[in-house]
PDB file of N, CA and C in Angstrom:
ATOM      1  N   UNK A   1       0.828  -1.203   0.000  1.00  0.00           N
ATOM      2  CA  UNK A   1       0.000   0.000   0.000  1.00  0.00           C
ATOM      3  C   UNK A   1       0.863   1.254   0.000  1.00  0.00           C
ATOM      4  N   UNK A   2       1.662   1.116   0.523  1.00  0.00           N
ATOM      5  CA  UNK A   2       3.002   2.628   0.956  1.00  0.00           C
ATOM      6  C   UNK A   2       3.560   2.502  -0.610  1.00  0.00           C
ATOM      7  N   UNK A   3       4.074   1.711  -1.184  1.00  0.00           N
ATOM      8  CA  UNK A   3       4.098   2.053  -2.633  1.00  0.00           C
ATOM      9  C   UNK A   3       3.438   2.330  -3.373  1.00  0.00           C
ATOM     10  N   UNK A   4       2.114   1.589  -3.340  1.00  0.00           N
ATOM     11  CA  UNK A   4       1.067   2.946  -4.210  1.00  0.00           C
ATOM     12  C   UNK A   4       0.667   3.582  -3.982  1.00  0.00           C
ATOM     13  N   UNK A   5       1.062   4.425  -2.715  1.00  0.00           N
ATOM     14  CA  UNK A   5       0.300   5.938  -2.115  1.00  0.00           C
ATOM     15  C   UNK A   5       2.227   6.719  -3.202  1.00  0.00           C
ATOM     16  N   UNK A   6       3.027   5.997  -2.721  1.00  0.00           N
ATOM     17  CA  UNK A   6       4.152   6.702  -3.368  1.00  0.00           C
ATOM     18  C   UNK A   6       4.130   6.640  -4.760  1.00  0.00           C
ATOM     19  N   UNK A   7       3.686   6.231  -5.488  1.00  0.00           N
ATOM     20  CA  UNK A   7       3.627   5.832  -7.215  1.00  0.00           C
ATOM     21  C   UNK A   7       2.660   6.923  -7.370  1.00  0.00           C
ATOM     22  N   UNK A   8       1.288   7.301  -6.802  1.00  0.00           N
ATOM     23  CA  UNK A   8       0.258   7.989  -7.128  1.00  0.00           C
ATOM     24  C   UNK A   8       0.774   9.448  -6.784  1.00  0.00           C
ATOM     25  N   UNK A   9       2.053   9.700  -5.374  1.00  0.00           N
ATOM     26  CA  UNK A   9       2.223  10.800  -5.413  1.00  0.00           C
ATOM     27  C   UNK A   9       3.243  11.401  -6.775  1.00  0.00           C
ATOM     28  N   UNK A  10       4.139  10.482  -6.689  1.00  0.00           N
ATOM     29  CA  UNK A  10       5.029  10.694  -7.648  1.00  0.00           C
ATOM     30  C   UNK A  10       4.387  10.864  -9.104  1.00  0.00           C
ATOM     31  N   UNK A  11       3.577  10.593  -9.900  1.00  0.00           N
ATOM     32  CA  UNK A  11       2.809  10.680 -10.323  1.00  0.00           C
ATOM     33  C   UNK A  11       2.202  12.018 -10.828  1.00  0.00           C
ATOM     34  N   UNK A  12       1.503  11.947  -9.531  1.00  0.00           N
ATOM     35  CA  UNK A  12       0.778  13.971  -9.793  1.00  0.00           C
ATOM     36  C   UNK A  12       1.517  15.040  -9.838  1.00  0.00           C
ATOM     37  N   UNK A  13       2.978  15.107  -8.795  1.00  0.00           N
ATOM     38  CA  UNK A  13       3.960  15.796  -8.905  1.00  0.00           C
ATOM     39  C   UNK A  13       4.723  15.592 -10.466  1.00  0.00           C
ATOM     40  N   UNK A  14       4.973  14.566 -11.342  1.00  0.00           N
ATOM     41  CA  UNK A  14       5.712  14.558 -12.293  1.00  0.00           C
ATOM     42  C   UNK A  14       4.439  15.024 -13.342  1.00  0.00           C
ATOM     43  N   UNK A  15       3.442  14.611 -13.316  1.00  0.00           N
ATOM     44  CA  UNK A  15       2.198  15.688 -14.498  1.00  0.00           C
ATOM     45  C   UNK A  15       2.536  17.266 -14.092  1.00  0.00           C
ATOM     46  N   UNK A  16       2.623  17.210 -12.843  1.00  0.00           N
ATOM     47  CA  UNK A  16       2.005  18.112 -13.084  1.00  0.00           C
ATOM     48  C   UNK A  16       3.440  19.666 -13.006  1.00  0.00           C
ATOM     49  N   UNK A  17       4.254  19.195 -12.546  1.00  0.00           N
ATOM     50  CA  UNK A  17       5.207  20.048 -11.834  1.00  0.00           C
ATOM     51  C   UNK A  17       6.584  19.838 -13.294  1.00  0.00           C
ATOM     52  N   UNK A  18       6.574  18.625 -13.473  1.00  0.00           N
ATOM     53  CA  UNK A  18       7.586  18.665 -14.813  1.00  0.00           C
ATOM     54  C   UNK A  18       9.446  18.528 -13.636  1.00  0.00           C
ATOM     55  N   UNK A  19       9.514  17.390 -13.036  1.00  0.00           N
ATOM     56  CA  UNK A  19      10.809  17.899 -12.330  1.00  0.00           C
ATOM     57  C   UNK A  19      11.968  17.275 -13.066  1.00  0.00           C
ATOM     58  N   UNK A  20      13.048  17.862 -12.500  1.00  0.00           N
ATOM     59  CA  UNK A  20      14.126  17.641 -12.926  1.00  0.00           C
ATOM     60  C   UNK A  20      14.788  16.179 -12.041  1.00  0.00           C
ATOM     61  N   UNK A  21      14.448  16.710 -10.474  1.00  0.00           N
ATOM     62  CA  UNK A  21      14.668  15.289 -10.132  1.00  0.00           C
ATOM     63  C   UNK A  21      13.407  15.361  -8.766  1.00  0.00           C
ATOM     64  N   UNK A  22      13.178  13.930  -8.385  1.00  0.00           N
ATOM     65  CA  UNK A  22      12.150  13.806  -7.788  1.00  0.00           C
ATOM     66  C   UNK A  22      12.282  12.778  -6.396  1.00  0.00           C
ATOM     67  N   UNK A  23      12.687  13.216  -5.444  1.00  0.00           N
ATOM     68  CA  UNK A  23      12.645  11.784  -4.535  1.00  0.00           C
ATOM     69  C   UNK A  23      11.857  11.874  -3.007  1.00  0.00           C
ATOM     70  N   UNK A  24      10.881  10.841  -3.310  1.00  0.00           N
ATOM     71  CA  UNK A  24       9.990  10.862  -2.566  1.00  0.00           C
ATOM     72  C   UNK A  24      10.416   9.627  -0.818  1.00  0.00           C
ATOM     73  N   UNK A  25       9.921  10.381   0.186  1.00  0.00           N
ATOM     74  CA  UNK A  25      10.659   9.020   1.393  1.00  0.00           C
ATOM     75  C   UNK A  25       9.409   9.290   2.475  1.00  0.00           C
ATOM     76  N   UNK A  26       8.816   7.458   2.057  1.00  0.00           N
ATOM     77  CA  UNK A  26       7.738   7.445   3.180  1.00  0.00           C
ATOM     78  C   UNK A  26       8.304   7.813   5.266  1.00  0.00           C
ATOM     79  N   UNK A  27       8.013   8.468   5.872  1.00  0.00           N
ATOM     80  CA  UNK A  27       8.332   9.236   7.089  1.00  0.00           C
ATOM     81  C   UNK A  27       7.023   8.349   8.089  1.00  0.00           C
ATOM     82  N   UNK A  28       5.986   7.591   7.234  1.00  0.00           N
ATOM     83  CA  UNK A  28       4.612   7.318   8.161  1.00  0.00           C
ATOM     84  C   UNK A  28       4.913   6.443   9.214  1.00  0.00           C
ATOM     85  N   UNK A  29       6.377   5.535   9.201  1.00  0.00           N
ATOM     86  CA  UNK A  29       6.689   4.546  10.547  1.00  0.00           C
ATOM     87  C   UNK A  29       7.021   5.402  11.421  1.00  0.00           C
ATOM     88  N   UNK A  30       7.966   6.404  10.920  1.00  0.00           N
ATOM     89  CA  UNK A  30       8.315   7.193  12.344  1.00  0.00           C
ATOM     90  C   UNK A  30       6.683   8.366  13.008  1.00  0.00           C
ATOM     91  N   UNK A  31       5.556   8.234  12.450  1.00  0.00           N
ATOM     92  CA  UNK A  31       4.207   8.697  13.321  1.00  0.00           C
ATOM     93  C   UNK A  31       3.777   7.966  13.562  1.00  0.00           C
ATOM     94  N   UNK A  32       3.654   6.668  13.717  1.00  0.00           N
ATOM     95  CA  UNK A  32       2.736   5.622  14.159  1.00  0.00           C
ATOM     96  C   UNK A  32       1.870   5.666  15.631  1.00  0.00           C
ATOM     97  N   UNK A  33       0.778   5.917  15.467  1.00  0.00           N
ATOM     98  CA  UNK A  33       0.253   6.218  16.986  1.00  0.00           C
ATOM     99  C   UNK A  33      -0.531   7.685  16.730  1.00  0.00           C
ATOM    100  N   UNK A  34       0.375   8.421  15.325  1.00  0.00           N
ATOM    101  CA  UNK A  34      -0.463   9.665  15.614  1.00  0.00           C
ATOM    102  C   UNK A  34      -1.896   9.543  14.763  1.00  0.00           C
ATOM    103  N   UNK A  35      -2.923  10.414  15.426  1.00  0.00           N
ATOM    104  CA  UNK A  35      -4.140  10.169  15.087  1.00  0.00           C
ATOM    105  C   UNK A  35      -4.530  10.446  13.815  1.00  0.00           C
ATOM    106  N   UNK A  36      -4.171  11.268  13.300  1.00  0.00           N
ATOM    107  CA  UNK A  36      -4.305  11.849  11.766  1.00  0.00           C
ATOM    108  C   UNK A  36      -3.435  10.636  10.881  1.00  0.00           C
ATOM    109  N   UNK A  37      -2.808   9.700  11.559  1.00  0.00           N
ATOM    110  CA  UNK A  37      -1.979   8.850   9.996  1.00  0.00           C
ATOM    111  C   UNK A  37      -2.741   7.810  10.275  1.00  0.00           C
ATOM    112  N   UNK A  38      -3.857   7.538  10.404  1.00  0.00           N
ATOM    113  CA  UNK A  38      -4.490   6.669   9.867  1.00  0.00           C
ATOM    114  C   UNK A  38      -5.586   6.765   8.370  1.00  0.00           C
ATOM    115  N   UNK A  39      -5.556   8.108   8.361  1.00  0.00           N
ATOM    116  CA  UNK A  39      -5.874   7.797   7.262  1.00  0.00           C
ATOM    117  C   UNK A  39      -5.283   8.154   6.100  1.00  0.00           C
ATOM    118  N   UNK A  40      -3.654   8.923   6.344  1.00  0.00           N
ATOM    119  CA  UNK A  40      -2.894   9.209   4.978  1.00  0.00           C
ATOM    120  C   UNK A  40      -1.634   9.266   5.714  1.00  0.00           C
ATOM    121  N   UNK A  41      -0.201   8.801   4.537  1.00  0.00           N
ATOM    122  CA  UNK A  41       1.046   9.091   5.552  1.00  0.00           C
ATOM    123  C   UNK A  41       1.603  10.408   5.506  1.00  0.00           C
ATOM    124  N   UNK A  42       2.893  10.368   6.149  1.00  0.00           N
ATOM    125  CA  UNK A  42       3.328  11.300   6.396  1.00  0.00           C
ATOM    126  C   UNK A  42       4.583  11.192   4.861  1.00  0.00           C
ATOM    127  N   UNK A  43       5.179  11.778   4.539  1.00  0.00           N
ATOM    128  CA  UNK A  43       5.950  11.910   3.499  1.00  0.00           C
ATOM    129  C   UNK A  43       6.762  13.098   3.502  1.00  0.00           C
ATOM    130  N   UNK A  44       8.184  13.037   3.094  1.00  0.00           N
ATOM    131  CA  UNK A  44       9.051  14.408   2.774  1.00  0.00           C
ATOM    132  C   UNK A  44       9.461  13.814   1.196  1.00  0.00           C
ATOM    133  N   UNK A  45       8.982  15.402   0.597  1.00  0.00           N
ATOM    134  CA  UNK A  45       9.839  15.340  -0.869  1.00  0.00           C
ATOM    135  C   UNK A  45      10.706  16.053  -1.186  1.00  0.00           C
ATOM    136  N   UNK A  46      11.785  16.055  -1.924  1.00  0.00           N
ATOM    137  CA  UNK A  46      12.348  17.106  -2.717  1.00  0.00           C
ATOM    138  C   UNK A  46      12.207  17.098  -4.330  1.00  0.00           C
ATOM    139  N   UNK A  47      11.975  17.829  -4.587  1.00  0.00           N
ATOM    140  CA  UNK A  47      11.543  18.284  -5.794  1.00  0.00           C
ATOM    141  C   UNK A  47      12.379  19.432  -6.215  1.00  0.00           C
ATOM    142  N   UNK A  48      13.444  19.018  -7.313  1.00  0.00           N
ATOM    143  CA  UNK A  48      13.860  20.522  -8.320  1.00  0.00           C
ATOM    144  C   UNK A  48      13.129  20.474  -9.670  1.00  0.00           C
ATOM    145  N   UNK A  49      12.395  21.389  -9.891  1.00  0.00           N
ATOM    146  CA  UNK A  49      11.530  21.860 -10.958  1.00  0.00           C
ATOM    147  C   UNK A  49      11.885  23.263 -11.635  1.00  0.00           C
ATOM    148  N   UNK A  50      12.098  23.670 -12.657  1.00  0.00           N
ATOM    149  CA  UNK A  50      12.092  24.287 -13.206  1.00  0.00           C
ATOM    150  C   UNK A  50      10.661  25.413 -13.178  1.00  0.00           C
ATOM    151  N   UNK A  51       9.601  25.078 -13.188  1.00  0.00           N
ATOM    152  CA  UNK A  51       8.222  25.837 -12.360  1.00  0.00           C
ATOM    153  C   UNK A  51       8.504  26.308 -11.289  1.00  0.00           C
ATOM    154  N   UNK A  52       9.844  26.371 -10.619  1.00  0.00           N
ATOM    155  CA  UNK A  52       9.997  27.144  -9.185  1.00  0.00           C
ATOM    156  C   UNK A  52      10.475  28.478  -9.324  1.00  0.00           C
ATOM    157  N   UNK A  53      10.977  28.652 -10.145  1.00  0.00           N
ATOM    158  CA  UNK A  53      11.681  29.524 -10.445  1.00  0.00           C
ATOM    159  C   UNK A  53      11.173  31.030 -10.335  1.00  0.00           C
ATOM    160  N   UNK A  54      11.644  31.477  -9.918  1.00  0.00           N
ATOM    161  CA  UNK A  54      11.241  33.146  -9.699  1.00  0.00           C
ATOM    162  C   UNK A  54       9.909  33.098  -8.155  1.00  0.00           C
ATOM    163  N   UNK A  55       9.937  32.004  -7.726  1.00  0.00           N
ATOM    164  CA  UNK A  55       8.693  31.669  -6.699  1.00  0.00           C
ATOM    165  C   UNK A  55       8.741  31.361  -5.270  1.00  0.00           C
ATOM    166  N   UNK A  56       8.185  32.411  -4.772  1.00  0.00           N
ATOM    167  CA  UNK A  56       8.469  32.082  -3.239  1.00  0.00           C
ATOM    168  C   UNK A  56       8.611  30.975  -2.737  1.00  0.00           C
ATOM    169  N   UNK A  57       8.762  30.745  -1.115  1.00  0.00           N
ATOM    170  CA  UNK A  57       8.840  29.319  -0.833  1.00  0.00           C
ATOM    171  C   UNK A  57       7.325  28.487  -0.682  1.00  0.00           C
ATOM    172  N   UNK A  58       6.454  29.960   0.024  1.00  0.00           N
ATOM    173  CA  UNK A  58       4.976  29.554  -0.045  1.00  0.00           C
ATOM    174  C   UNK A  58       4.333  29.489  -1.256  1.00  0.00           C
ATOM    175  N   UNK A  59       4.340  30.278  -2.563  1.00  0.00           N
ATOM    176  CA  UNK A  59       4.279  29.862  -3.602  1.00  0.00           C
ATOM    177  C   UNK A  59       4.608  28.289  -4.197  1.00  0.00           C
ATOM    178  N   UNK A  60       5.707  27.964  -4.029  1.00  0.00           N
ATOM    179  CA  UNK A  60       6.186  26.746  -4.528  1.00  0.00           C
ATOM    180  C   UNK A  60       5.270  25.711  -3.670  1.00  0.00           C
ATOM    181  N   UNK A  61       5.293  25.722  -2.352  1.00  0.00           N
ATOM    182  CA  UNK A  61       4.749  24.345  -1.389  1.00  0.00           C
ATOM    183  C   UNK A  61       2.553  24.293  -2.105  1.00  0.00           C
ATOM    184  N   UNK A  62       2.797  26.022  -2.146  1.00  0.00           N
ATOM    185  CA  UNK A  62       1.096  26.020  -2.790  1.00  0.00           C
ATOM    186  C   UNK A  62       0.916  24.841  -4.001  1.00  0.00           C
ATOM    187  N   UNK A  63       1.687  25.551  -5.055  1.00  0.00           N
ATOM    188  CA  UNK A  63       1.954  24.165  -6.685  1.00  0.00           C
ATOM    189  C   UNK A  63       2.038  22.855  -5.908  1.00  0.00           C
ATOM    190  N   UNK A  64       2.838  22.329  -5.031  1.00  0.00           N
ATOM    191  CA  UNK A  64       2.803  20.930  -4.667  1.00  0.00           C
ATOM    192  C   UNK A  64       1.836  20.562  -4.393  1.00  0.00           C
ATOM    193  N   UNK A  65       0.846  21.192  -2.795  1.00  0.00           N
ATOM    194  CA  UNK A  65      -0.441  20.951  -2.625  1.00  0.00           C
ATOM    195  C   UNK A  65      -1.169  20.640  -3.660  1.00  0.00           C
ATOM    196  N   UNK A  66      -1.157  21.828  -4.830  1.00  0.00           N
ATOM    197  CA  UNK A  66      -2.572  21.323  -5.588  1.00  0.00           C
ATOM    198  C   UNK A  66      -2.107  20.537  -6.632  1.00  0.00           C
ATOM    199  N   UNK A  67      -1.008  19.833  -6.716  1.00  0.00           N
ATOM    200  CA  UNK A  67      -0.483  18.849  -7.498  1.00  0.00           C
ATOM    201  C   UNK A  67      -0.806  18.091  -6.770  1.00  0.00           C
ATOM    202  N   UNK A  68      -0.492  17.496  -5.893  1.00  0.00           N
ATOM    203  CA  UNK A  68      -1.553  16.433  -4.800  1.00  0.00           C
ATOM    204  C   UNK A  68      -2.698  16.308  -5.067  1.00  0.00           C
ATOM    205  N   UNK A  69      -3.523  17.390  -4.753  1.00  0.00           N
ATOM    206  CA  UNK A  69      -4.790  17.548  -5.036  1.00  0.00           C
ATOM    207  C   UNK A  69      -5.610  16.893  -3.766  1.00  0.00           C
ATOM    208  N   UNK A  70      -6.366  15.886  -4.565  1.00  0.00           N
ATOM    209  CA  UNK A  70      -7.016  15.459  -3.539  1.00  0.00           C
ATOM    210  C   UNK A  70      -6.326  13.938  -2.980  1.00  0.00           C
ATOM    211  N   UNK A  71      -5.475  13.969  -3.362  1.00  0.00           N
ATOM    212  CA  UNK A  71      -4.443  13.044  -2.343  1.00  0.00           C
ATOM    213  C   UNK A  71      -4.037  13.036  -1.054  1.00  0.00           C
ATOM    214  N   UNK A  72      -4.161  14.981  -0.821  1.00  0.00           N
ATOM    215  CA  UNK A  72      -3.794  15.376   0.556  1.00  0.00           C
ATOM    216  C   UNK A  72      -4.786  14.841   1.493  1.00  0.00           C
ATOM    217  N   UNK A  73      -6.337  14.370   0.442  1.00  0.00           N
ATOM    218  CA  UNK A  73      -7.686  13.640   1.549  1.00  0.00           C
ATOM    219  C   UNK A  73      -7.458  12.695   1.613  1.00  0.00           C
ATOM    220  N   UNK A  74      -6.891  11.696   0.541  1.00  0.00           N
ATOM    221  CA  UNK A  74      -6.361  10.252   0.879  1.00  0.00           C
ATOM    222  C   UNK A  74      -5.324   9.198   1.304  1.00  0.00           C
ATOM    223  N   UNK A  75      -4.231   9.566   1.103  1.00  0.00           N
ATOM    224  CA  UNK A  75      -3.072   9.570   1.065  1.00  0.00           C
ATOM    225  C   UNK A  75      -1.763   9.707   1.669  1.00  0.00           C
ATOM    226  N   UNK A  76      -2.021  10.924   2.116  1.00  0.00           N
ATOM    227  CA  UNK A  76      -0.898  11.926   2.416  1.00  0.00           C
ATOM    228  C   UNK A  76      -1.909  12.957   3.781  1.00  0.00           C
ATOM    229  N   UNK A  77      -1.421  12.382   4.363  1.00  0.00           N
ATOM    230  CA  UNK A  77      -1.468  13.672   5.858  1.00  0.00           C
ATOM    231  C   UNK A  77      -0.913  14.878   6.414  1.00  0.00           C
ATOM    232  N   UNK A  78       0.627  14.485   5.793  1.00  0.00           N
ATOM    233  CA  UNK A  78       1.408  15.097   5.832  1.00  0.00           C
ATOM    234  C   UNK A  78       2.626  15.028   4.685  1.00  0.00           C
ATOM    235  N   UNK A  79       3.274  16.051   4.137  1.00  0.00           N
ATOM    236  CA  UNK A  79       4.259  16.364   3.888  1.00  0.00           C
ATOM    237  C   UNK A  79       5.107  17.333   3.737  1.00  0.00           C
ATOM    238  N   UNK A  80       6.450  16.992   4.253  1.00  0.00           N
ATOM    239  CA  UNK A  80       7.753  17.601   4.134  1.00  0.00           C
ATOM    240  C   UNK A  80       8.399  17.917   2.741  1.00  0.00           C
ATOM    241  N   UNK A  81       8.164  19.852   2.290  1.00  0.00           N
ATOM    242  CA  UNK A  81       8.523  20.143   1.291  1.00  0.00           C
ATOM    243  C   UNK A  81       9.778  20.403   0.841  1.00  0.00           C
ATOM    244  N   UNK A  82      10.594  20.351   0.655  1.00  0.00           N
ATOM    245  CA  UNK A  82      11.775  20.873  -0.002  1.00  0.00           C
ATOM    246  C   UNK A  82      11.795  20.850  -1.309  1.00  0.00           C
ATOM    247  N   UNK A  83      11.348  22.259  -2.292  1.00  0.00           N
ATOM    248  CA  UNK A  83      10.878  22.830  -3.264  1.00  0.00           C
ATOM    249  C   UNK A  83      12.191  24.119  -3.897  1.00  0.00           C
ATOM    250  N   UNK A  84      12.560  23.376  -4.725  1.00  0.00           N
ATOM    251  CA  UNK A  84      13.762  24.071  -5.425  1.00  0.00           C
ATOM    252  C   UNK A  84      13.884  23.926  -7.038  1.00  0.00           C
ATOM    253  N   UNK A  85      14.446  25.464  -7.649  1.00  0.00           N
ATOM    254  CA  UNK A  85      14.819  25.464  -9.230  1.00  0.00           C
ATOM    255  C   UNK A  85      16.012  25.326  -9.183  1.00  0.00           C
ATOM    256  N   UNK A  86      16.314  24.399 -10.285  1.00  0.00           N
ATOM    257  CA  UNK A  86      17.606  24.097 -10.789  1.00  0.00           C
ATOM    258  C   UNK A  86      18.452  24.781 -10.609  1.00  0.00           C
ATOM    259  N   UNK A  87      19.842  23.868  -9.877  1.00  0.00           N
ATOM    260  CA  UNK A  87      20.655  25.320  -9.813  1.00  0.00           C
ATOM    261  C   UNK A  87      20.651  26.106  -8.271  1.00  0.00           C
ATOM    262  N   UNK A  88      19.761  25.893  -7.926  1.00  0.00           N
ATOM    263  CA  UNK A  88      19.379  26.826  -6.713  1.00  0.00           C
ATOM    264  C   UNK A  88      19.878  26.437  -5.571  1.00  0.00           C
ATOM    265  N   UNK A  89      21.071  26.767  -5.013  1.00  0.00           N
ATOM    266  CA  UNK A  89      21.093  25.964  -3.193  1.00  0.00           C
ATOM    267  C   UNK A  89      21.653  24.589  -3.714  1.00  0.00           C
ATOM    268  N   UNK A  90      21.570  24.212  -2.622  1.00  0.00           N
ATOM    269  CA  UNK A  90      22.102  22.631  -2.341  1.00  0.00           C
ATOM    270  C   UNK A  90      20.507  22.146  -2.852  1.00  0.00           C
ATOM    271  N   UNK A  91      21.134  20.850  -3.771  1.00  0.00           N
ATOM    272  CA  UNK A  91      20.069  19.965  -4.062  1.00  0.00           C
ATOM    273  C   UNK A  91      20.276  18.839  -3.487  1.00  0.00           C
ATOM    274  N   UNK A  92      20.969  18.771  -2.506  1.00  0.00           N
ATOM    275  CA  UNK A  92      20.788  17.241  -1.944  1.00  0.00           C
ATOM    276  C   UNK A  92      20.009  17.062  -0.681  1.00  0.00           C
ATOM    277  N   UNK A  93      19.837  15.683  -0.609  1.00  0.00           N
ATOM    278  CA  UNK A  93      18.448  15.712   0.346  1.00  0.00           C
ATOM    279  C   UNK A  93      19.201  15.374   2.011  1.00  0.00           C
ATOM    280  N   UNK A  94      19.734  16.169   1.965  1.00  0.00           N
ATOM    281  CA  UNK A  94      20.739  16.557   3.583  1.00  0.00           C
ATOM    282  C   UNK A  94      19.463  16.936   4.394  1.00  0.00           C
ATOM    283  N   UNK A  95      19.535  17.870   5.536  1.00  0.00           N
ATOM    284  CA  UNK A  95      18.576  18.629   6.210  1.00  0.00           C
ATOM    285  C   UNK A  95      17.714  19.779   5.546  1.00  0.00           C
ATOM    286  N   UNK A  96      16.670  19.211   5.902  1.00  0.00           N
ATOM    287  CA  UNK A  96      15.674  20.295   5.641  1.00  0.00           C
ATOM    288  C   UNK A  96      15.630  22.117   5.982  1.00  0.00           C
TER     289      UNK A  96
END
């Protein structure tokens, strides 16, 4: 099931966002117990997209949300954004 909540996210983010690179890491073992992950996990992505560009940080996490869509009702409870254009900063998935 944790792989096809991750296939479906990966998915809406690559329609819809166009990335350059994409890596998605289920986080839902380390909430276990919390009340809200029963019905979607928790997840951190990084995403470098070229659509970031010139775009705030709340701007950018906005595009992810509604690239989710309604995944954020099924799916996904939570996630950890790290939202970057090419080029920009460190692209590796070190600390948030």
């Amino acid at each position: 099931m944790t792989a096809d909540r991750v296939e479906r996210i990966r998915g809406s983010l690559e329609r819809a966002l166009a990335p350059e690179r994409l890596e998605i890491a289920d986080d839902s073992a380390a909430h276990a117990g919390h009340a809200g992950a029963r019905s979607g996990g928790h997840f951190r992505v990084l995403i470098v997209a070229e659509a970031f560009r010139g775009q705030t940080a709340r701007q950018r996490h906005q595009a992810v949300y509604a690239a989710l869509g309604d995944l954020m009702k099924t799916d996904v409870h939570a996630v950890n954004i790290r939202a970057i254009a090419p080029g920009e900063g460190s692209e590796g998935s070190g600390s948030h």
